[in-house]
C-alpha atoms as a PDB file:
ATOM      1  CA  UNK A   1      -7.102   8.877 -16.864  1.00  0.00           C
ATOM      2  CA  UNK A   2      -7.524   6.118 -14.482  1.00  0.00           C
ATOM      3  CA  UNK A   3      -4.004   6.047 -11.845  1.00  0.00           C
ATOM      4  CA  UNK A   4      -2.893   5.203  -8.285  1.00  0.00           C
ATOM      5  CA  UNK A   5      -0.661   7.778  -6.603  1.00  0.00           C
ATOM      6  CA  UNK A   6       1.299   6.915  -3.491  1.00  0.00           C
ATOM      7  CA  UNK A   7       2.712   9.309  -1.376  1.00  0.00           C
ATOM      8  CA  UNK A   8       4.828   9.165   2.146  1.00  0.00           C
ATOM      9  CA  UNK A   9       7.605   6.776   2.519  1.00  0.00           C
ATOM     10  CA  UNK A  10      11.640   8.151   3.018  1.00  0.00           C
ATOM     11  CA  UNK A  11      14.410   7.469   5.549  1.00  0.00           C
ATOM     12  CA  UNK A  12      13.500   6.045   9.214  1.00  0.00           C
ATOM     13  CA  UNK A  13      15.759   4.355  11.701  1.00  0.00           C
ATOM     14  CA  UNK A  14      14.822   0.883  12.968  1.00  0.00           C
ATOM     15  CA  UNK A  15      11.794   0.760  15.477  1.00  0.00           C
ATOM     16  CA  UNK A  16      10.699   4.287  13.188  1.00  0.00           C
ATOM     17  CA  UNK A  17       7.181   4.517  11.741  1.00  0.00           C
ATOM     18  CA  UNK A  18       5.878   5.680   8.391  1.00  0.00           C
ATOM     19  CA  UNK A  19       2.476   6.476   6.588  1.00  0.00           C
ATOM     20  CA  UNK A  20       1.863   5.952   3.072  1.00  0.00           C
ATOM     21  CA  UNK A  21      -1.194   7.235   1.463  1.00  0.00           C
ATOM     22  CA  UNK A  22      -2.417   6.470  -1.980  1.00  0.00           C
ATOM     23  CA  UNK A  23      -5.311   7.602  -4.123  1.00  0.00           C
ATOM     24  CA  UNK A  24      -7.166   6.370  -6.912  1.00  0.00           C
ATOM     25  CA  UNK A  25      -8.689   9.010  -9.875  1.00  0.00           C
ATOM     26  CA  UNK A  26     -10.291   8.485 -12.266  1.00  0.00           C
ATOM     27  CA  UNK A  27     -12.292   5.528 -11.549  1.00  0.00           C
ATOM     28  CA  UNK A  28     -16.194   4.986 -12.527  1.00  0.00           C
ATOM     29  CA  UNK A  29     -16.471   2.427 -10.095  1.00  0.00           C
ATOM     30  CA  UNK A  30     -15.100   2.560  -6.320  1.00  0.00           C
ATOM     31  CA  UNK A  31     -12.837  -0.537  -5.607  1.00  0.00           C
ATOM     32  CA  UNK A  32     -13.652  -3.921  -4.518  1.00  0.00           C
ATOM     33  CA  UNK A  33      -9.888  -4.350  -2.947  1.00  0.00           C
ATOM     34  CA  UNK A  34      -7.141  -2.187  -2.344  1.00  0.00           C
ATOM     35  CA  UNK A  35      -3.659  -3.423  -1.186  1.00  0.00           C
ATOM     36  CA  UNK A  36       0.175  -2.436  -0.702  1.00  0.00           C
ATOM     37  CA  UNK A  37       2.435  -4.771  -1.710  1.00  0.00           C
ATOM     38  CA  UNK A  38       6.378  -4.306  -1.778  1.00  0.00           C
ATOM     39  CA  UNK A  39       9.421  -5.581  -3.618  1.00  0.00           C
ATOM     40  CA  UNK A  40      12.903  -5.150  -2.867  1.00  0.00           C
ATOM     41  CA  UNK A  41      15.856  -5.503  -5.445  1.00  0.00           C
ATOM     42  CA  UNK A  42      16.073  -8.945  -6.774  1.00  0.00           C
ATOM     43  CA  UNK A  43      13.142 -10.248  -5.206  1.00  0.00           C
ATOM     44  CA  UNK A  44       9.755 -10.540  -6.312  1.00  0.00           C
ATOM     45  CA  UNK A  45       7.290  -8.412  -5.635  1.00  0.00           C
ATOM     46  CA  UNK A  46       5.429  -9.166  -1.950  1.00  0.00           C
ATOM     47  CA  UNK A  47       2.078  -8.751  -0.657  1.00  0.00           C
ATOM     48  CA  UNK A  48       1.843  -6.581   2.100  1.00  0.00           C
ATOM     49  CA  UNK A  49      -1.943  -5.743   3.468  1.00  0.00           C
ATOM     50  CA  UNK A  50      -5.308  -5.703   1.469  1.00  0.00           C
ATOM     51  CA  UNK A  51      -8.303  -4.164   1.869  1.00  0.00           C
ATOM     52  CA  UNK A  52     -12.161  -4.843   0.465  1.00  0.00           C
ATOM     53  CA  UNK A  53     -14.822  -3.053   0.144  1.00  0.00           C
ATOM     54  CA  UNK A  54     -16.341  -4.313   2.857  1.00  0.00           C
ATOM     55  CA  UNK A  55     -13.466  -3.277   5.357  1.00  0.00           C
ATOM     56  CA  UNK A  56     -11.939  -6.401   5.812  1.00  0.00           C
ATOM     57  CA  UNK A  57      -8.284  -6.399   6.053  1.00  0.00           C
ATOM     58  CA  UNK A  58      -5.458  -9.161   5.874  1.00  0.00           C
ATOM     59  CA  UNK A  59      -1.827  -8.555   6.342  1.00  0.00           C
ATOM     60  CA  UNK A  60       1.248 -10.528   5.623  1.00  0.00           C
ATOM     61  CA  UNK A  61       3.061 -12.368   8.581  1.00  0.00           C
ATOM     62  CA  UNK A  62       5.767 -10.351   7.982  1.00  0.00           C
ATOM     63  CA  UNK A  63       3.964  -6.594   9.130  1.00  0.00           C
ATOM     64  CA  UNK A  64       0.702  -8.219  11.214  1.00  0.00           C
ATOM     65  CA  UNK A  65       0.991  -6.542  14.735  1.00  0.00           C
ATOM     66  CA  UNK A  66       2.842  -3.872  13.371  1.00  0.00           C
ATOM     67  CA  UNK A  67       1.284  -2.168   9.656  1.00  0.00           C
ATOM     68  CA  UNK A  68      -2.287  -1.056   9.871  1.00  0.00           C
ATOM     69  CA  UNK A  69      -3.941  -0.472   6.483  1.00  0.00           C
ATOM     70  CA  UNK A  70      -6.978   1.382   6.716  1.00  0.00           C
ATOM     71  CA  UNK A  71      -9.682   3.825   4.568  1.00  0.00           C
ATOM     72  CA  UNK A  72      -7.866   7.259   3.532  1.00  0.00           C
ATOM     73  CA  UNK A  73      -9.550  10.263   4.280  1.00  0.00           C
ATOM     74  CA  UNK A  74     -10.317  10.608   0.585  1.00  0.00           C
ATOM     75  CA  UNK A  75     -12.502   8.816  -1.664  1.00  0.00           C
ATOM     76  CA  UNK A  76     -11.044   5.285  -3.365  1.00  0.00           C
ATOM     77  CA  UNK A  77      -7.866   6.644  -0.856  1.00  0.00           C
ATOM     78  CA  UNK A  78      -6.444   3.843   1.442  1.00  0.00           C
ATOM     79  CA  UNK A  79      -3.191   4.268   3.991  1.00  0.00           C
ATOM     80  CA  UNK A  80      -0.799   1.867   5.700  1.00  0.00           C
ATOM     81  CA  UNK A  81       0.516   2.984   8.823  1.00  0.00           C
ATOM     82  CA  UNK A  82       3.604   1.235   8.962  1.00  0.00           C
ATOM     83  CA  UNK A  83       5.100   1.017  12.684  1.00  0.00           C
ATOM     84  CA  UNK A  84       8.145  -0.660  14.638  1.00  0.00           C
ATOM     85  CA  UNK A  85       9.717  -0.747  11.283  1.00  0.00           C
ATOM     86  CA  UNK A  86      12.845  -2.860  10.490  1.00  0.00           C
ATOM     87  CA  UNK A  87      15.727  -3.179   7.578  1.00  0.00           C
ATOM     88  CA  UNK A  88      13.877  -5.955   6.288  1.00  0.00           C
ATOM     89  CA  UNK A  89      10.649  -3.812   5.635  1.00  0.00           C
ATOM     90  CA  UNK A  90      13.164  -2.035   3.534  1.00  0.00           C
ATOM     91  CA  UNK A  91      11.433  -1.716  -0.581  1.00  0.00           C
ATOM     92  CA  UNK A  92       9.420   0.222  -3.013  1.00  0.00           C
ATOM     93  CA  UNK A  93       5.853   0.098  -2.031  1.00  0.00           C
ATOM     94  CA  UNK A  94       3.200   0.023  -4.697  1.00  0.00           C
ATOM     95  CA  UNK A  95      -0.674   0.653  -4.330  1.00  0.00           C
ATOM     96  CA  UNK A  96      -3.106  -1.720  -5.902  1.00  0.00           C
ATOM     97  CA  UNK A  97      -6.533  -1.604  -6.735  1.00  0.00           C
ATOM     98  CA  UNK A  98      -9.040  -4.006  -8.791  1.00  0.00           C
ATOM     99  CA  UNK A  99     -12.537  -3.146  -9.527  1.00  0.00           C
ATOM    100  CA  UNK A 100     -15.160  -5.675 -10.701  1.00  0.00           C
ATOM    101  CA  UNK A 101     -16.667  -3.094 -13.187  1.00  0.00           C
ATOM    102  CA  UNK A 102     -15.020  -0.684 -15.736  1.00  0.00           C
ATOM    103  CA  UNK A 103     -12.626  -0.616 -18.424  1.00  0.00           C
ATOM    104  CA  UNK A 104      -9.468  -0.839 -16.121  1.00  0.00           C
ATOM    105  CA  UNK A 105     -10.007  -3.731 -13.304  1.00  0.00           C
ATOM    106  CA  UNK A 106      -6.704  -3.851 -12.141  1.00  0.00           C
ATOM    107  CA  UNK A 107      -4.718  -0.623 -11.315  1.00  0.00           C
ATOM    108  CA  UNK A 108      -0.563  -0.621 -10.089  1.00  0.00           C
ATOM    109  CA  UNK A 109       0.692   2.959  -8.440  1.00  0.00           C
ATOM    110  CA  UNK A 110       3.988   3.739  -9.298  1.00  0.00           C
ATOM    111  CA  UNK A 111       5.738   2.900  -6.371  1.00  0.00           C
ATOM    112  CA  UNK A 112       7.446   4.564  -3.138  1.00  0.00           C
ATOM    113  CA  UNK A 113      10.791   4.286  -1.353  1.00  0.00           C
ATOM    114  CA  UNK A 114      11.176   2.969   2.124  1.00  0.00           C
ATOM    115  CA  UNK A 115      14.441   2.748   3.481  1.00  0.00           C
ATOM    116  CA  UNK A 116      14.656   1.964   6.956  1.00  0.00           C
ATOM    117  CA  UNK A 117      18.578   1.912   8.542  1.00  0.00           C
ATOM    118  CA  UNK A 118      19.768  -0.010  11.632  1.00  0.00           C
END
């Protein structure tokens, strides 16, 4: 079956750093863009960083200068190194993934906990 897994996230103090990891299986067809977004209770879900195929990133104002997302060391895998966090960064994270080819085009992960205390 075709899913995103996330993994990382937890408890950091202010000015703390995190990875997250997540990996797609079960795909035919590598993706075209993979992303993190976040959403914290009662608000909507945010976009975080994205990544294409071809390696080019964006980021949200909110985590430029300080998230990096980048290739995972695994196939269809992509991280987000998350530093100089703050409460606000606070949220479940979720992996996301769209393919231009296959069954599935768009893929959501589960979702991971970051809490991040003053």
């Amino acid at each position: 079956q075709v899913q995103l897994v996330e993994s990382g996230g937890g408890l950091v103090h202010a000015g703390g750093s995190l990875g997250l990891s997540c990996t797609a299986s079960g795909l035919t067809f590598s993706p075209t863009v993979m992303a993190w977004y976040r959403q914290a209770p009662g608000k909507q879900r945010e976009w975080v960083a994205t990544m294409t195929r071809a390696d080019i990133t964006n980021y949200n104002e909110f985590v430029r200068g300080r998230f990096t997302i980048a290739r995972g060391n695994h196939r269809n895998s992509v991280a987000l190194q998350m530093n100089d966090l703050k409460p606000e960064d606070t949220a479940v994270y979720y992996c996301y993934a769209s393919m231009a080819f296959g069954s599935v085009r768009k893929i959501w992960g589960q979702g991971i906990q970051v809490t991040v205390s003053s």
